[in-house]
C-alpha atoms as a PDB file:
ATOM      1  CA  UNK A   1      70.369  93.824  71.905  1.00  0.00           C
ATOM      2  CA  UNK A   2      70.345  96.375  74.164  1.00  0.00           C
ATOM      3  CA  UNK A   3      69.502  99.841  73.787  1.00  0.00           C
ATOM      4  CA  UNK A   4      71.111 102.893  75.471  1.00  0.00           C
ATOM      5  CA  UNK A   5      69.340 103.170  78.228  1.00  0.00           C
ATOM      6  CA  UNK A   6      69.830  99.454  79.573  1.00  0.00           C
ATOM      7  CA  UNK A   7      73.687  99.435  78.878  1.00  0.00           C
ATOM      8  CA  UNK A   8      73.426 103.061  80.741  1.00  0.00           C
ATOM      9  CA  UNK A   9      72.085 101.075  83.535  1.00  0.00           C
ATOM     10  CA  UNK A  10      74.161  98.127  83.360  1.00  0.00           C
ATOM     11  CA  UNK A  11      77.542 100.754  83.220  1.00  0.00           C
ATOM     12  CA  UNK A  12      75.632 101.441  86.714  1.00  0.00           C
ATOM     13  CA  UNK A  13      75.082  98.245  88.149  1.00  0.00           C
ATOM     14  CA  UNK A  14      78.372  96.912  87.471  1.00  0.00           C
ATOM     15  CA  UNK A  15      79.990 100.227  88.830  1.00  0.00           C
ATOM     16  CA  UNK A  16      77.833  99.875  91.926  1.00  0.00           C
ATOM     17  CA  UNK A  17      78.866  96.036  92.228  1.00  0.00           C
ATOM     18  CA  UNK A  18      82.238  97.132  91.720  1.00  0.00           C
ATOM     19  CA  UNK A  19      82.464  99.260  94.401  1.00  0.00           C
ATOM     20  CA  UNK A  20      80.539  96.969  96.950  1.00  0.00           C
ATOM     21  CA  UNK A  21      82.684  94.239  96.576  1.00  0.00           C
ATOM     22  CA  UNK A  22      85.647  96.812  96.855  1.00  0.00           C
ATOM     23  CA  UNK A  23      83.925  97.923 100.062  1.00  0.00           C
ATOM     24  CA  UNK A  24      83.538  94.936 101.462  1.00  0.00           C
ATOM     25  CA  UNK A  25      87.197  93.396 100.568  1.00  0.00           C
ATOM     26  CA  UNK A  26      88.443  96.307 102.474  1.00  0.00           C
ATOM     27  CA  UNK A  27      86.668  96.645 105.439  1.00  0.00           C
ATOM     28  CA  UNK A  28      86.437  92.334 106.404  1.00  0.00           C
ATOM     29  CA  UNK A  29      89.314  92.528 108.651  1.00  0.00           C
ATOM     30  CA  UNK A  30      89.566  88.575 108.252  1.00  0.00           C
ATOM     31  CA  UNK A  31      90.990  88.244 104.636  1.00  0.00           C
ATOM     32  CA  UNK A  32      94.390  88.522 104.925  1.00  0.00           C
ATOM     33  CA  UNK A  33      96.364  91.380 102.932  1.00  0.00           C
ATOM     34  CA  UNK A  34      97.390  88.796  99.956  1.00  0.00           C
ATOM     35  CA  UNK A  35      93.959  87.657  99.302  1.00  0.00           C
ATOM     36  CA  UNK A  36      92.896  91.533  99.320  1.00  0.00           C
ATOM     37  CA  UNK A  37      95.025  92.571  97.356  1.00  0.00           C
ATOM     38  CA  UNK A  38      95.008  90.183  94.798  1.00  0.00           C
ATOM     39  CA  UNK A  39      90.911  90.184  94.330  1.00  0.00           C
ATOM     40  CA  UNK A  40      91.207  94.072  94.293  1.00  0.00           C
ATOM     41  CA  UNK A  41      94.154  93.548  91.794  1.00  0.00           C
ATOM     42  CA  UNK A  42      91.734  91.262  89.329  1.00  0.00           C
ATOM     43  CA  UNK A  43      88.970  93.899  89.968  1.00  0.00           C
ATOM     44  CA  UNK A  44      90.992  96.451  89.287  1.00  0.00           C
ATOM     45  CA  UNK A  45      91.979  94.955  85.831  1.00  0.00           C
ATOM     46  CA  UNK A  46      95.259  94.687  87.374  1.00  0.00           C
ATOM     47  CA  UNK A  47      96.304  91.261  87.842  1.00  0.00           C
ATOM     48  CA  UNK A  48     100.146  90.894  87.568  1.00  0.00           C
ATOM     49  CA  UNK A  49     101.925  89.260  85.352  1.00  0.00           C
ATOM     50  CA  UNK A  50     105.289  89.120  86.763  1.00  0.00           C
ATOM     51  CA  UNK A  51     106.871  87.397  83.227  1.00  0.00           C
ATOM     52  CA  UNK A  52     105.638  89.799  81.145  1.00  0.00           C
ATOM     53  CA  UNK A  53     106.404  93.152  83.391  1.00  0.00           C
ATOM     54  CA  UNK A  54     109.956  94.676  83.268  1.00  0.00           C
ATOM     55  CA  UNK A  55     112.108  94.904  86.149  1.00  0.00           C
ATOM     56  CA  UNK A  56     111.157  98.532  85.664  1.00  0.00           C
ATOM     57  CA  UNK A  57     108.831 100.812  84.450  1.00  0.00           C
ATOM     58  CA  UNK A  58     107.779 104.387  83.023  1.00  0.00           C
ATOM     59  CA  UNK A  59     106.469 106.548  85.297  1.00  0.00           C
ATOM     60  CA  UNK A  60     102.919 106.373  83.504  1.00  0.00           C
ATOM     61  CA  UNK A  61     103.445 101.921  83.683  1.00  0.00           C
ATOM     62  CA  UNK A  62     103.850 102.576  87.535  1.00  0.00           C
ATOM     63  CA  UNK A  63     100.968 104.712  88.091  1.00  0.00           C
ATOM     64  CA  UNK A  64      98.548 102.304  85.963  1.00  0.00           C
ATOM     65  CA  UNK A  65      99.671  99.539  87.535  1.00  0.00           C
ATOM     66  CA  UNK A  66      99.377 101.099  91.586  1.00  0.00           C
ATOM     67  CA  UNK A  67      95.973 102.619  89.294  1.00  0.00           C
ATOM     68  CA  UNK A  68      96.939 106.118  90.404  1.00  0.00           C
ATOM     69  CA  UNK A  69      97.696 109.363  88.076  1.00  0.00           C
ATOM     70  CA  UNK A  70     101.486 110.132  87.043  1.00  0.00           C
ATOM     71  CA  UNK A  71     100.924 113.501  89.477  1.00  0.00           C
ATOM     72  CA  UNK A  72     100.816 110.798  92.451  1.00  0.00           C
ATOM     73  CA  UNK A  73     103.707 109.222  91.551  1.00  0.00           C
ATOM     74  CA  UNK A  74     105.395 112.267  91.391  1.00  0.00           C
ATOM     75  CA  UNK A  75     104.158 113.253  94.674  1.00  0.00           C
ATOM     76  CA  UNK A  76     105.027 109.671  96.183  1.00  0.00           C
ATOM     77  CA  UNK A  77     108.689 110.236  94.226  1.00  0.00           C
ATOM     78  CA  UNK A  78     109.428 113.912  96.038  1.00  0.00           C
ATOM     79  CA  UNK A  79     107.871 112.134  99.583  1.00  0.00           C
ATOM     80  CA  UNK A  80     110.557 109.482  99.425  1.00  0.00           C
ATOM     81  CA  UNK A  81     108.133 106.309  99.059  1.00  0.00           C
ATOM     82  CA  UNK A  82     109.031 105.811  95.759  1.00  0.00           C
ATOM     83  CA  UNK A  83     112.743 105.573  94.452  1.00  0.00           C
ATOM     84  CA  UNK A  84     113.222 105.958  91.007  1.00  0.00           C
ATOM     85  CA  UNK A  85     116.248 104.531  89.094  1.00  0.00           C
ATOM     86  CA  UNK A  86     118.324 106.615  86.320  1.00  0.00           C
ATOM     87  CA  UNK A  87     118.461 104.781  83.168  1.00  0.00           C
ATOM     88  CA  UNK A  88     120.662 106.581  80.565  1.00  0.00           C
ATOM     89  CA  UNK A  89     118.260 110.442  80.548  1.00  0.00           C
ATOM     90  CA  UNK A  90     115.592 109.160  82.087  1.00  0.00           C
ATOM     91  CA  UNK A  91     113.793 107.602  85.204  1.00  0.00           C
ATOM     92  CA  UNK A  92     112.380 103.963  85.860  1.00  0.00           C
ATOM     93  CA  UNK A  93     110.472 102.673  88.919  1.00  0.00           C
ATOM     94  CA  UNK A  94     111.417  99.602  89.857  1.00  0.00           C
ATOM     95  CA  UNK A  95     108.870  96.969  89.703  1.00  0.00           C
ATOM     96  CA  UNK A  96     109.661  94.934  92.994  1.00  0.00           C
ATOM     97  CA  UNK A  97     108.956  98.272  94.945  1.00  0.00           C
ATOM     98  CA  UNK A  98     105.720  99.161  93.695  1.00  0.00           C
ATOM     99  CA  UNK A  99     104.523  95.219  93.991  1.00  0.00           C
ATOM    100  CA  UNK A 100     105.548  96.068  97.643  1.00  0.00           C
ATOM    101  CA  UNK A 101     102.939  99.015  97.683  1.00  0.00           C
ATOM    102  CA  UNK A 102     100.269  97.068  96.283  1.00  0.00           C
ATOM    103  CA  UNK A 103     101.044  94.048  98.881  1.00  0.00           C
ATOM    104  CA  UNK A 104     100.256  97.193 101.512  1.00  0.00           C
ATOM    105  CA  UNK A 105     103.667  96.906 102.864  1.00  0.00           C
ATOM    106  CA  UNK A 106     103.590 101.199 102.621  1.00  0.00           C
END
């Protein structure tokens, strides 16, 4: 078992591996965008799951799945890189789009 302490430092060491690997997925200029993305997308906890997303989404489903805050998809909305859909009083992002964003096609 560990104590504290050790899982403080483990928290650490996986954060620090974390962000290496992240480092070094993004700056290897010979893994093409589709690999990238979907290694960042499985470290990110953010694998897709195509069956199992809607063909649209919330505004908060959108910005966990680009992992960004709903104020950035906001921003992105008002910019024009994001078009929203009206569904009866409300707004829905369209899933295909923001899989575009992730595949760096933005």
């Amino acid at each position: 078992m560990h104590g504290v302490k050790e899982a403080e430092e483990l928290l650490l060491m996986n954060s620090a591996t974390y962000k290496m690997l992240k480092v070094a997925l993004t700056s290897d200029e010979t893994i093409v965008p589709e690999q990238r993305n979907a290694v960042l997308a499985i470290l990110n906890d953010r694998v897709p799951k195509n069956a199992a997303l809607p063909l649209v989404l919330t505004q908060k489903a959108a910005a966990d799945l680009l992992g960004v805050s709903r104020f950035t998809i906001r921003k992105m909305t008002i910019k024009g890189d994001l078009h929203p859909v009206r569904i009866h009083e409300s707004w829905r992002y369209r899933r295909a789009e923001l899989e575009t964003i992730i595949n760096g096609s933005l």
